[in-house]
PDB file of N, CA and C in Angstrom:
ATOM      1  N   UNK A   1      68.657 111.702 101.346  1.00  0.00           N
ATOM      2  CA  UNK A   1      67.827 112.903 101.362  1.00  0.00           C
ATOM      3  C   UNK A   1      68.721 114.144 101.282  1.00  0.00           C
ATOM      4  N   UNK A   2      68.571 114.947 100.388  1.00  0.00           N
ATOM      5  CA  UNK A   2      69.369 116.048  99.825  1.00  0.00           C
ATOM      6  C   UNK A   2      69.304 117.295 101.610  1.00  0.00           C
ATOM      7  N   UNK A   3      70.061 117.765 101.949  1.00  0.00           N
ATOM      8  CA  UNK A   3      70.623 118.798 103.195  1.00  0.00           C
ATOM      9  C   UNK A   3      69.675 119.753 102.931  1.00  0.00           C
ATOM     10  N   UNK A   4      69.236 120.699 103.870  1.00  0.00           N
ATOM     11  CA  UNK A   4      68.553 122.312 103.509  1.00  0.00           C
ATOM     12  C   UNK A   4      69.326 122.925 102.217  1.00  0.00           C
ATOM     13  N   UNK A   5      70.717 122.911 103.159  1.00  0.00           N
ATOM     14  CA  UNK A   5      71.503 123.888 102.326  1.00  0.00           C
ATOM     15  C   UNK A   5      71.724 123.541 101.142  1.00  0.00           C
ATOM     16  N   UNK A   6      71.560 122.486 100.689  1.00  0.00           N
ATOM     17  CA  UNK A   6      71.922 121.621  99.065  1.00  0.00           C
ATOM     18  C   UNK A   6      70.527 122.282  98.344  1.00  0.00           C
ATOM     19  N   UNK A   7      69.249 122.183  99.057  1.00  0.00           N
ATOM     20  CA  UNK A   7      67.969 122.575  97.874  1.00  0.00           C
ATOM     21  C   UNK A   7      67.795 124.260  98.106  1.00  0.00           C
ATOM     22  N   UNK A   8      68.323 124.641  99.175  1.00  0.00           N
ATOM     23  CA  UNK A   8      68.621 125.889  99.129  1.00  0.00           C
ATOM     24  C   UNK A   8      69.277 126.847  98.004  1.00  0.00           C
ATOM     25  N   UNK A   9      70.480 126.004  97.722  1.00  0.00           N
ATOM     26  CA  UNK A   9      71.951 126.199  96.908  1.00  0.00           C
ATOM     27  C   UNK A   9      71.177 125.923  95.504  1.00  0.00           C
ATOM     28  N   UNK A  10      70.412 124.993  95.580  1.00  0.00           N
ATOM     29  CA  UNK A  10      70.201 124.723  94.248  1.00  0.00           C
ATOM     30  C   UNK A  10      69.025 125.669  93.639  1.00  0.00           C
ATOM     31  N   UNK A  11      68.098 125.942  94.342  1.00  0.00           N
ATOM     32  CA  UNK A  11      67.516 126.999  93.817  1.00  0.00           C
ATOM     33  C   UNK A  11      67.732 128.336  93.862  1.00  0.00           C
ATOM     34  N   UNK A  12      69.001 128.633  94.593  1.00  0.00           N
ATOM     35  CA  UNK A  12      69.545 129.991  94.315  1.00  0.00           C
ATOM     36  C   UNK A  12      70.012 129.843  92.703  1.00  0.00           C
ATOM     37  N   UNK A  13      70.491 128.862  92.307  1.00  0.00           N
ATOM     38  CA  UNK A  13      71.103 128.532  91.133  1.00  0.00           C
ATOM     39  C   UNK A  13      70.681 129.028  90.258  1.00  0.00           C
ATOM     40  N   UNK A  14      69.386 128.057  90.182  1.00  0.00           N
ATOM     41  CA  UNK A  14      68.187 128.036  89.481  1.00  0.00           C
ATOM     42  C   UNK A  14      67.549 129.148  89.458  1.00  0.00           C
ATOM     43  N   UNK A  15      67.294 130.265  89.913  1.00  0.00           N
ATOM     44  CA  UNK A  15      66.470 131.126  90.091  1.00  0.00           C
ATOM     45  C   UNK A  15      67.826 132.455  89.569  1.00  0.00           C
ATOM     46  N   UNK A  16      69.267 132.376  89.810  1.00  0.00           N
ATOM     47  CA  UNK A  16      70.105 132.976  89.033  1.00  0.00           C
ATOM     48  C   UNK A  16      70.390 132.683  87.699  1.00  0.00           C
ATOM     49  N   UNK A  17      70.295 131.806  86.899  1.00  0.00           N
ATOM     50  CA  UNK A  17      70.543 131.440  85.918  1.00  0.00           C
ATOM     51  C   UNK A  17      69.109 131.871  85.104  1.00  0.00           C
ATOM     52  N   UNK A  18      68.174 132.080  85.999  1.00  0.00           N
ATOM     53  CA  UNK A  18      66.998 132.118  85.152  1.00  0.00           C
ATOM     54  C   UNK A  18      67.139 133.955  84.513  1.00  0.00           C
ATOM     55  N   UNK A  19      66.995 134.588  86.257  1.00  0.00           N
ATOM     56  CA  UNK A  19      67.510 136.398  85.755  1.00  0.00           C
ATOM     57  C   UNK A  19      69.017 136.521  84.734  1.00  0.00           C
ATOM     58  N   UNK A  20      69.977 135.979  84.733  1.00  0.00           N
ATOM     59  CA  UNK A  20      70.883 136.138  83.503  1.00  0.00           C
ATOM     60  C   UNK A  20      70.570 135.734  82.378  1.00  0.00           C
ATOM     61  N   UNK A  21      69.596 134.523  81.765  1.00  0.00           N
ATOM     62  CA  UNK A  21      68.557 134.544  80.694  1.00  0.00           C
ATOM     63  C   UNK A  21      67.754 135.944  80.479  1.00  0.00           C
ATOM     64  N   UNK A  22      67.277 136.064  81.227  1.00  0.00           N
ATOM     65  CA  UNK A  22      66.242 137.231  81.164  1.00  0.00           C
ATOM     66  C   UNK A  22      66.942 138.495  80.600  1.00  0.00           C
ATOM     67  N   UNK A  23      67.955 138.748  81.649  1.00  0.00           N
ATOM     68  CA  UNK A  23      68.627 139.887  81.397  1.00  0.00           C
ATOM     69  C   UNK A  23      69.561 139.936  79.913  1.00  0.00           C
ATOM     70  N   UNK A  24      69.732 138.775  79.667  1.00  0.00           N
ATOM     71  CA  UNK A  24      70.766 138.945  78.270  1.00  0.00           C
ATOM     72  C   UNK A  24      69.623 138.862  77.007  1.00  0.00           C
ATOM     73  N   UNK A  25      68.185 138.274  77.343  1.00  0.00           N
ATOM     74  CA  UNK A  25      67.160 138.301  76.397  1.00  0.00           C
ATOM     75  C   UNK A  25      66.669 139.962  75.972  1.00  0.00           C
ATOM     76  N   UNK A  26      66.911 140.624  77.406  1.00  0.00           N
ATOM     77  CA  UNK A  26      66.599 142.013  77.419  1.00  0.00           C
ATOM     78  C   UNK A  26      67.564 142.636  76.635  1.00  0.00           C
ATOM     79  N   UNK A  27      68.834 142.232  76.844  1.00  0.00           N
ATOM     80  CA  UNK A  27      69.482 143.498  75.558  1.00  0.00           C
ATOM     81  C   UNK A  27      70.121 142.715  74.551  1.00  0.00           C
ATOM     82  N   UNK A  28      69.413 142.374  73.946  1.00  0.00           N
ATOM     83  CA  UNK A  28      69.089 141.768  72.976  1.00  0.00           C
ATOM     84  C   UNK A  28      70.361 140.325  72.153  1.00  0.00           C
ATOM     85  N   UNK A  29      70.509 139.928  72.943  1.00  0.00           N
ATOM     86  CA  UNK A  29      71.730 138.912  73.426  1.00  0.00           C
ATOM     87  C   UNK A  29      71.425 137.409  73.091  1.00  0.00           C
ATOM     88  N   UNK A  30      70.002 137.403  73.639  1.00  0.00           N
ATOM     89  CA  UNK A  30      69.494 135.806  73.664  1.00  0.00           C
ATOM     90  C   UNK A  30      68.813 136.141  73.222  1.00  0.00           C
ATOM     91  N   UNK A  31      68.490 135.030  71.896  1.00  0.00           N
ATOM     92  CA  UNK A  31      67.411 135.082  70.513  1.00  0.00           C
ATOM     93  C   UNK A  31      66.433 133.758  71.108  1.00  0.00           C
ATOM     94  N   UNK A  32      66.961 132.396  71.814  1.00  0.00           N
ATOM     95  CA  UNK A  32      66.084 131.629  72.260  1.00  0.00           C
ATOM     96  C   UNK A  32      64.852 131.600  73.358  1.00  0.00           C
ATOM     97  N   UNK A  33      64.562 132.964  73.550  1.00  0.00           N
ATOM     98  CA  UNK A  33      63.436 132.870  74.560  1.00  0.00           C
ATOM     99  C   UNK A  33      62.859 133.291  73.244  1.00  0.00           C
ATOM    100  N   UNK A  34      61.038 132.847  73.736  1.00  0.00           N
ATOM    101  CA  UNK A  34      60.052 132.577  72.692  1.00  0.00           C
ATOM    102  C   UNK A  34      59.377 134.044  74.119  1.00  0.00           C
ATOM    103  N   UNK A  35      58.971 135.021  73.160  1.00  0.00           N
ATOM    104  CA  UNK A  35      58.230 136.460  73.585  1.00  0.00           C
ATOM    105  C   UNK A  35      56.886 136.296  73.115  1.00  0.00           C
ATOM    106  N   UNK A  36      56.232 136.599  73.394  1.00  0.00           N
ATOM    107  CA  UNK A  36      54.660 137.077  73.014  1.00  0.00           C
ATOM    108  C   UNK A  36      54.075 138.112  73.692  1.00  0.00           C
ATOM    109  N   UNK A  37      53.432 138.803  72.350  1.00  0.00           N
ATOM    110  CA  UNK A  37      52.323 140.405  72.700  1.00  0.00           C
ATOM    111  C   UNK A  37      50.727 139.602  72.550  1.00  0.00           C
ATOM    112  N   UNK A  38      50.867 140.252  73.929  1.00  0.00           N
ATOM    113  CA  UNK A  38      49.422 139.629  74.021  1.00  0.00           C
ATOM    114  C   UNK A  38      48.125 141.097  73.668  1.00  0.00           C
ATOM    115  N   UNK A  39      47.245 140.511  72.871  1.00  0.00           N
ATOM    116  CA  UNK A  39      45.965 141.557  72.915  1.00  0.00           C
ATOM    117  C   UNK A  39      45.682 142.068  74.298  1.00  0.00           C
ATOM    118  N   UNK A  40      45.233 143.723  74.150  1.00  0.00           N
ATOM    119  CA  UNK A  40      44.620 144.310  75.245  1.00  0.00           C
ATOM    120  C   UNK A  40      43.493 143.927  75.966  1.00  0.00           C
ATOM    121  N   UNK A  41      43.256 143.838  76.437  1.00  0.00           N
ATOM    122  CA  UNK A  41      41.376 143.630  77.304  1.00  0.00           C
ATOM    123  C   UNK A  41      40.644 144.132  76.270  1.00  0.00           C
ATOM    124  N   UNK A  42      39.485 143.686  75.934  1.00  0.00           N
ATOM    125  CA  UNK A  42      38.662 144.350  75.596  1.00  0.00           C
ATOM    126  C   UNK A  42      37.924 145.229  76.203  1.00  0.00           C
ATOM    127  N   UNK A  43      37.436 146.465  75.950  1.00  0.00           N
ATOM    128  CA  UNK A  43      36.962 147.775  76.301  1.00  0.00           C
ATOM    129  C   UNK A  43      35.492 147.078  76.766  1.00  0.00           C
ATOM    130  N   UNK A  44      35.477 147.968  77.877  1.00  0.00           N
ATOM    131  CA  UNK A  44      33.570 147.750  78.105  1.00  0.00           C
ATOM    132  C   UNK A  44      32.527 147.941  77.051  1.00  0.00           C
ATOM    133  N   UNK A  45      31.608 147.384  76.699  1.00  0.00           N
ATOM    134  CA  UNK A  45      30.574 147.731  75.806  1.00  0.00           C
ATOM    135  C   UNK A  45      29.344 148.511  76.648  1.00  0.00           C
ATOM    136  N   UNK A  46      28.679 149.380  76.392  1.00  0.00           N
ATOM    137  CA  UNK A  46      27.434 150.111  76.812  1.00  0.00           C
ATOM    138  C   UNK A  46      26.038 149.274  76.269  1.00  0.00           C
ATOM    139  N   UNK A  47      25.171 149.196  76.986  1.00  0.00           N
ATOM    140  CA  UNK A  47      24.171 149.080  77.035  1.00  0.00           C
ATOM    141  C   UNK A  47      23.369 148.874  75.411  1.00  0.00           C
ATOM    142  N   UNK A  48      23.544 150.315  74.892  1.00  0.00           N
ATOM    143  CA  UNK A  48      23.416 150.518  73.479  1.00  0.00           C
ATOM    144  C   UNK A  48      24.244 149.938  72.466  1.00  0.00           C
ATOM    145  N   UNK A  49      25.363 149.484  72.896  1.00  0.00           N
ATOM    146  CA  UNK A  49      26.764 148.406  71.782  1.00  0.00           C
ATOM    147  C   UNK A  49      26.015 147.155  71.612  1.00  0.00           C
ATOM    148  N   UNK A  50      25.316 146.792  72.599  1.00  0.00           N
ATOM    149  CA  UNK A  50      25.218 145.443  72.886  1.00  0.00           C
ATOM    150  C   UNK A  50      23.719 145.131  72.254  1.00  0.00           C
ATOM    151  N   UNK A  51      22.858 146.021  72.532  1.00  0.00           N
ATOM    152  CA  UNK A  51      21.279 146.304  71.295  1.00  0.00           C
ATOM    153  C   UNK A  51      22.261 146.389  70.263  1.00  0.00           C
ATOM    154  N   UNK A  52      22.841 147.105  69.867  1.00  0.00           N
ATOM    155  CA  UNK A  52      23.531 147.227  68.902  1.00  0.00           C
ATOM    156  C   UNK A  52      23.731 146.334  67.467  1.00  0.00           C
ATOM    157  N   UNK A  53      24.262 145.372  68.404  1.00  0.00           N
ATOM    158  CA  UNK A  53      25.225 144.004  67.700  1.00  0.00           C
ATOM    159  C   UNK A  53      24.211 142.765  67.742  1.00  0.00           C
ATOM    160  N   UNK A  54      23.408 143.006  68.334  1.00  0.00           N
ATOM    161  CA  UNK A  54      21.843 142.183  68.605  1.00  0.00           C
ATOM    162  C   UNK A  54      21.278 142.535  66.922  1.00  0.00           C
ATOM    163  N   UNK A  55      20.900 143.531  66.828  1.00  0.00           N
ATOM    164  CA  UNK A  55      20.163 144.219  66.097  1.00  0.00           C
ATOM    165  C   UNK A  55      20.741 144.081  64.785  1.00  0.00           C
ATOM    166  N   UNK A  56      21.946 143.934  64.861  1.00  0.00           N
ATOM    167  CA  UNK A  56      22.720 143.677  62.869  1.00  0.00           C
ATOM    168  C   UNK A  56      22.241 142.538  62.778  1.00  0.00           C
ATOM    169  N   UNK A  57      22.163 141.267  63.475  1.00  0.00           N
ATOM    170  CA  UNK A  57      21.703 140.152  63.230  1.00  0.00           C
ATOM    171  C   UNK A  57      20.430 140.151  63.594  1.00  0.00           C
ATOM    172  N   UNK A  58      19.714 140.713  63.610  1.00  0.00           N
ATOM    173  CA  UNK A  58      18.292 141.048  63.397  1.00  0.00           C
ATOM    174  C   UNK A  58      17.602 139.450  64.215  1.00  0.00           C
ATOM    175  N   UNK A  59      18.003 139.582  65.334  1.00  0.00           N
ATOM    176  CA  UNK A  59      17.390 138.605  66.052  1.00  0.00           C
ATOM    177  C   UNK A  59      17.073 138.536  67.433  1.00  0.00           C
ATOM    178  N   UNK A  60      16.354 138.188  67.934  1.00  0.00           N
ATOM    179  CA  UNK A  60      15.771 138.287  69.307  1.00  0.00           C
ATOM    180  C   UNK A  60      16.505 138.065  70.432  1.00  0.00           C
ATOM    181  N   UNK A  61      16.034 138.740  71.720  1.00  0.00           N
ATOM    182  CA  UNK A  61      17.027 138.591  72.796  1.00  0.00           C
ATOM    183  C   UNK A  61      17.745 136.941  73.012  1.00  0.00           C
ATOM    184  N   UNK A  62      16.036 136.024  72.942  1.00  0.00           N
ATOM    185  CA  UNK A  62      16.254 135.013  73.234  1.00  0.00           C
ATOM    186  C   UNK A  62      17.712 133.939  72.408  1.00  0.00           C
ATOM    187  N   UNK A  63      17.706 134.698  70.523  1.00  0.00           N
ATOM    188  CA  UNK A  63      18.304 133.645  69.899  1.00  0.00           C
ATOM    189  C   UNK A  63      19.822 134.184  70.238  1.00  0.00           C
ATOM    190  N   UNK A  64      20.168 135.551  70.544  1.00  0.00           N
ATOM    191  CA  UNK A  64      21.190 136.155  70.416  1.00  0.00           C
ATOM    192  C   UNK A  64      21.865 134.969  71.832  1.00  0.00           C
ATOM    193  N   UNK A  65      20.992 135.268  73.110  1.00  0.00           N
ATOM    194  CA  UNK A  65      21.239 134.315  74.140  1.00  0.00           C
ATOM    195  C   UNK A  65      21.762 133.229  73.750  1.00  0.00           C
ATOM    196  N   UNK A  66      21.662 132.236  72.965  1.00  0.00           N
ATOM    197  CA  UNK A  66      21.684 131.167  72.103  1.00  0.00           C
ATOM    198  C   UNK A  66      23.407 131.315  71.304  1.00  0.00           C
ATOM    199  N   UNK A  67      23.266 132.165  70.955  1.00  0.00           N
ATOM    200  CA  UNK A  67      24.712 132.309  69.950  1.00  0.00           C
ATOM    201  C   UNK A  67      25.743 132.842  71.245  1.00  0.00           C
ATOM    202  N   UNK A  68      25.395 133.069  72.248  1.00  0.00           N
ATOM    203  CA  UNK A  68      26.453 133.464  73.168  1.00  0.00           C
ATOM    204  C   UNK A  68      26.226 132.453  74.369  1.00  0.00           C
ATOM    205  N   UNK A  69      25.512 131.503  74.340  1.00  0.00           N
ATOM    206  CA  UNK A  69      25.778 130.529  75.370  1.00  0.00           C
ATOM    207  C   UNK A  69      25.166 131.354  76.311  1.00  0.00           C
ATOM    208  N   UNK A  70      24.708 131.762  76.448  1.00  0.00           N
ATOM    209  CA  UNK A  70      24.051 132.558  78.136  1.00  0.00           C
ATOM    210  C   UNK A  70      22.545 132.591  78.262  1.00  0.00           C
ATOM    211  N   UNK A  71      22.254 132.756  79.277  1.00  0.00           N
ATOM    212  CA  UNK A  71      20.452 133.027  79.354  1.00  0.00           C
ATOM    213  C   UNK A  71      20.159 134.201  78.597  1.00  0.00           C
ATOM    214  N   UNK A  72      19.348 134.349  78.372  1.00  0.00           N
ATOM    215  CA  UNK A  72      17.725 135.354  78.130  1.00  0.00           C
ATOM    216  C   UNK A  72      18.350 136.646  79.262  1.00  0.00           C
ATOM    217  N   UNK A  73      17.833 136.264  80.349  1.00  0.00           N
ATOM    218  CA  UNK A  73      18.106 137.032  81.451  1.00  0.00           C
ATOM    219  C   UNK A  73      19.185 137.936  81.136  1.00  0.00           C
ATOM    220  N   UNK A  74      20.204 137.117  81.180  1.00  0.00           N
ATOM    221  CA  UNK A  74      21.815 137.922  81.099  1.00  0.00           C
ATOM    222  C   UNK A  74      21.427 138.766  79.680  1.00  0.00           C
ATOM    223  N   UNK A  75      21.346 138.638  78.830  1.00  0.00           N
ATOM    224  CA  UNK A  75      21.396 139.544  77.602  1.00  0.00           C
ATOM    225  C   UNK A  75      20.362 140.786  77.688  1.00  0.00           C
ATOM    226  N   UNK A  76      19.376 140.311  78.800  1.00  0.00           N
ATOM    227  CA  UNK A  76      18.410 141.625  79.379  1.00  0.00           C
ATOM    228  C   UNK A  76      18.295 142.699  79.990  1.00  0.00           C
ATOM    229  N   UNK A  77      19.369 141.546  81.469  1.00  0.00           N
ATOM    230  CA  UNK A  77      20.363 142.856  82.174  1.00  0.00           C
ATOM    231  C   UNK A  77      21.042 143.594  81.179  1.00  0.00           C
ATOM    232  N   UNK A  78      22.292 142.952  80.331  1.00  0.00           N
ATOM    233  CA  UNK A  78      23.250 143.845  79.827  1.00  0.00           C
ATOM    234  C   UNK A  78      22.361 145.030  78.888  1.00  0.00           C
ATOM    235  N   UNK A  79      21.500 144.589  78.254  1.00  0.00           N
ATOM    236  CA  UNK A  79      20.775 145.809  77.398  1.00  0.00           C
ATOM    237  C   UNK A  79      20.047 146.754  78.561  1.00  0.00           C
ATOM    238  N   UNK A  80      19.626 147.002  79.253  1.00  0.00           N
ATOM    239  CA  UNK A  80      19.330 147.568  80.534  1.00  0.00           C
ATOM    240  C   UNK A  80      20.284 148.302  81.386  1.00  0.00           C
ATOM    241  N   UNK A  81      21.341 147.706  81.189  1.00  0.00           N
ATOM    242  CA  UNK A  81      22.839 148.356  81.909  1.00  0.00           C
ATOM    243  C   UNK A  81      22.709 148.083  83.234  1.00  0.00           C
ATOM    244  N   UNK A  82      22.056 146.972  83.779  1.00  0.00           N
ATOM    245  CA  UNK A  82      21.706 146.301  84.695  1.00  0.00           C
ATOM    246  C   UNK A  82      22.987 145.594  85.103  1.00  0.00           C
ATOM    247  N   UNK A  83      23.549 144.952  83.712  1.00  0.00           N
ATOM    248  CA  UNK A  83      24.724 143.978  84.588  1.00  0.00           C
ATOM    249  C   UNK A  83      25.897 144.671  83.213  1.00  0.00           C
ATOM    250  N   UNK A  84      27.072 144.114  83.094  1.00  0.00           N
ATOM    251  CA  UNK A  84      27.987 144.014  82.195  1.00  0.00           C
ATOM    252  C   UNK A  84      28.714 142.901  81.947  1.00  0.00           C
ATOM    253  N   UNK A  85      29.052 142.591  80.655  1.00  0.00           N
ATOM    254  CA  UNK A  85      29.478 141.453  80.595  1.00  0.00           C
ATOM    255  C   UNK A  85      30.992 141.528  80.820  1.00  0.00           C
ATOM    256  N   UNK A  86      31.499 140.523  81.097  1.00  0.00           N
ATOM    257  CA  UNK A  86      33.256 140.164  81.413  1.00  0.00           C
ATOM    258  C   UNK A  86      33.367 138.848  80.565  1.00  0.00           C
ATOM    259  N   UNK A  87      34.837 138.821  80.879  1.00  0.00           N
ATOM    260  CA  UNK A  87      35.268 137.988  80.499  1.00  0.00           C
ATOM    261  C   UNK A  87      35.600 137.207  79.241  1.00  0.00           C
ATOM    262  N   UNK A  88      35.128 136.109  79.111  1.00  0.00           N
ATOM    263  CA  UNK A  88      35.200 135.483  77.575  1.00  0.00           C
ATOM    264  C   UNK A  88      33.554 136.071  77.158  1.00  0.00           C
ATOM    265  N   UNK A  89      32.914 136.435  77.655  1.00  0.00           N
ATOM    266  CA  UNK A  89      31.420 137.092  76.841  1.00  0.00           C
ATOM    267  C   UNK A  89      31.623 138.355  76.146  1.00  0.00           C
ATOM    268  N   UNK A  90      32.250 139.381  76.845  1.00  0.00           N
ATOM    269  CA  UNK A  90      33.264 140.365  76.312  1.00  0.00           C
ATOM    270  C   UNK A  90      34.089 140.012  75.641  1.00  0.00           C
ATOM    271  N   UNK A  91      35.258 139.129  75.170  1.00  0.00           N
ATOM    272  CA  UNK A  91      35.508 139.240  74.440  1.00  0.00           C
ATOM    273  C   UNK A  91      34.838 138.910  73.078  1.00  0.00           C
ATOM    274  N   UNK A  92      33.852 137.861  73.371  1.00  0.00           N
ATOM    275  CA  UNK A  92      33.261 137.175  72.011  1.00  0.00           C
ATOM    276  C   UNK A  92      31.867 138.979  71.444  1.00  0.00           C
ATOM    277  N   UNK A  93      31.580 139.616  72.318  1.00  0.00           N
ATOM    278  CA  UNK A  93      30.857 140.381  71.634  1.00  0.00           C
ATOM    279  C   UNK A  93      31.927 141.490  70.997  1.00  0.00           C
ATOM    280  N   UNK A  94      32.893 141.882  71.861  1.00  0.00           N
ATOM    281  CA  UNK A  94      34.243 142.957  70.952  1.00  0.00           C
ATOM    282  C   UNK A  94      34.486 142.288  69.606  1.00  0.00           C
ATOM    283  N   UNK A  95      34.427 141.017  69.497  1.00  0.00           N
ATOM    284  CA  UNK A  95      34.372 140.376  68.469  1.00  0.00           C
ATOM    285  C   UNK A  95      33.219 140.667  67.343  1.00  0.00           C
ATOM    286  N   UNK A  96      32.153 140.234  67.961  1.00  0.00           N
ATOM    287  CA  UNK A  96      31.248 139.919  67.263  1.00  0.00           C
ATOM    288  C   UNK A  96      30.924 141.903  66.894  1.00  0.00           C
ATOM    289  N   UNK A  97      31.411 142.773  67.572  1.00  0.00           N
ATOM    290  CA  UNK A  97      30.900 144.257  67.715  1.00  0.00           C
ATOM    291  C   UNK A  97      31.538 144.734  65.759  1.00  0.00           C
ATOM    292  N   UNK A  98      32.735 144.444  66.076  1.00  0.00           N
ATOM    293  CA  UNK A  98      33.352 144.191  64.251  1.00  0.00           C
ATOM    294  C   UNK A  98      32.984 143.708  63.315  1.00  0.00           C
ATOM    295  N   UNK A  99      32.577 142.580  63.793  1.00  0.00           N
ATOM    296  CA  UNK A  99      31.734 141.476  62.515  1.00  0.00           C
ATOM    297  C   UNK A  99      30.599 140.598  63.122  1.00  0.00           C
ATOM    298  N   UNK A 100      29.516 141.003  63.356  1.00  0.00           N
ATOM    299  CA  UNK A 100      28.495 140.485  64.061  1.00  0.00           C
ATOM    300  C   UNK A 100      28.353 139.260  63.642  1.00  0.00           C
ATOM    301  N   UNK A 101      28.512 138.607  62.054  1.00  0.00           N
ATOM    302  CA  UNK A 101      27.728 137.907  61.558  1.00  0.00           C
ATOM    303  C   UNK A 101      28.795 136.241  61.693  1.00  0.00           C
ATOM    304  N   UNK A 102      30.192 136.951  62.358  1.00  0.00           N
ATOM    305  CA  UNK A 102      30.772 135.588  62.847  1.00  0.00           C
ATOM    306  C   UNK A 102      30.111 134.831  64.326  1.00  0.00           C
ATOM    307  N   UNK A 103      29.252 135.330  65.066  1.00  0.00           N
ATOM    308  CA  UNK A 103      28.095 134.455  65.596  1.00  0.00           C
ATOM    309  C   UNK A 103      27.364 133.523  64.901  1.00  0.00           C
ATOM    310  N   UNK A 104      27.066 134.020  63.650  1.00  0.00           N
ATOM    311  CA  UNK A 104      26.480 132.436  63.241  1.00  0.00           C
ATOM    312  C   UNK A 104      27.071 131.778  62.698  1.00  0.00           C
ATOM    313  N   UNK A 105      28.544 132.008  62.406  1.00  0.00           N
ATOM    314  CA  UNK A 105      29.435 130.576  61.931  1.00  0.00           C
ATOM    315  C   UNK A 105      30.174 129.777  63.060  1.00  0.00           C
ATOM    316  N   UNK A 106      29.973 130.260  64.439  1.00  0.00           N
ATOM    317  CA  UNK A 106      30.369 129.889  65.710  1.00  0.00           C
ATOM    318  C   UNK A 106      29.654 128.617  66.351  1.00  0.00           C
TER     319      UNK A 106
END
């Protein structure tokens, strides 16, 4: 069974070797770390965005419900400004707010 001080020692190691990666990735030293830019949040939609994007696809609360996986209800609140959507529902309408009509190839 490995001592305190041995898994101690070893993750000081480990946890130094990781910040001198980092730091030599930072000025521009180490080409093998893999970086990614991730997209912003999507912005809140209003009440009226969300009739909105309903309304290009010229279809009812109920079917829009349908193309977004959610109740009736929920798409009632949000047009009402009752509730707001988050999450992956927000993002799929920021989506759909650009090109509505990729809901029905979804």
């Amino acid at each position: 069974m490995a001592k305190k001080t041995e898994v101690q020692n070893d993750f000081f190691e480990e946890l130094k070797a990781g910040l001198t990666a980092a730091i030599e990735h930072a000025k521009g030293r180490r080409k093998d770390l893999r970086t990614t830019t991730l997209p912003r949040p999507p912005k809140e939609l209003s009440a009226k965005e969300i009739v909105k994007v309903r309304t290009k696809l010229n279809v009812s609360q109920a079917v829009f419900a349908r193309y977004l996986n959610i109740s009736t209800k929920t798409v009632q609140s949000w047009e009402q400004g009752l509730g707001k959507p988050n999450g992956a529902s927000l993002k799929l309408l920021s989506i759909a707010k650009k090109n509505p009509k990729i809901l029905l190839e979804i």
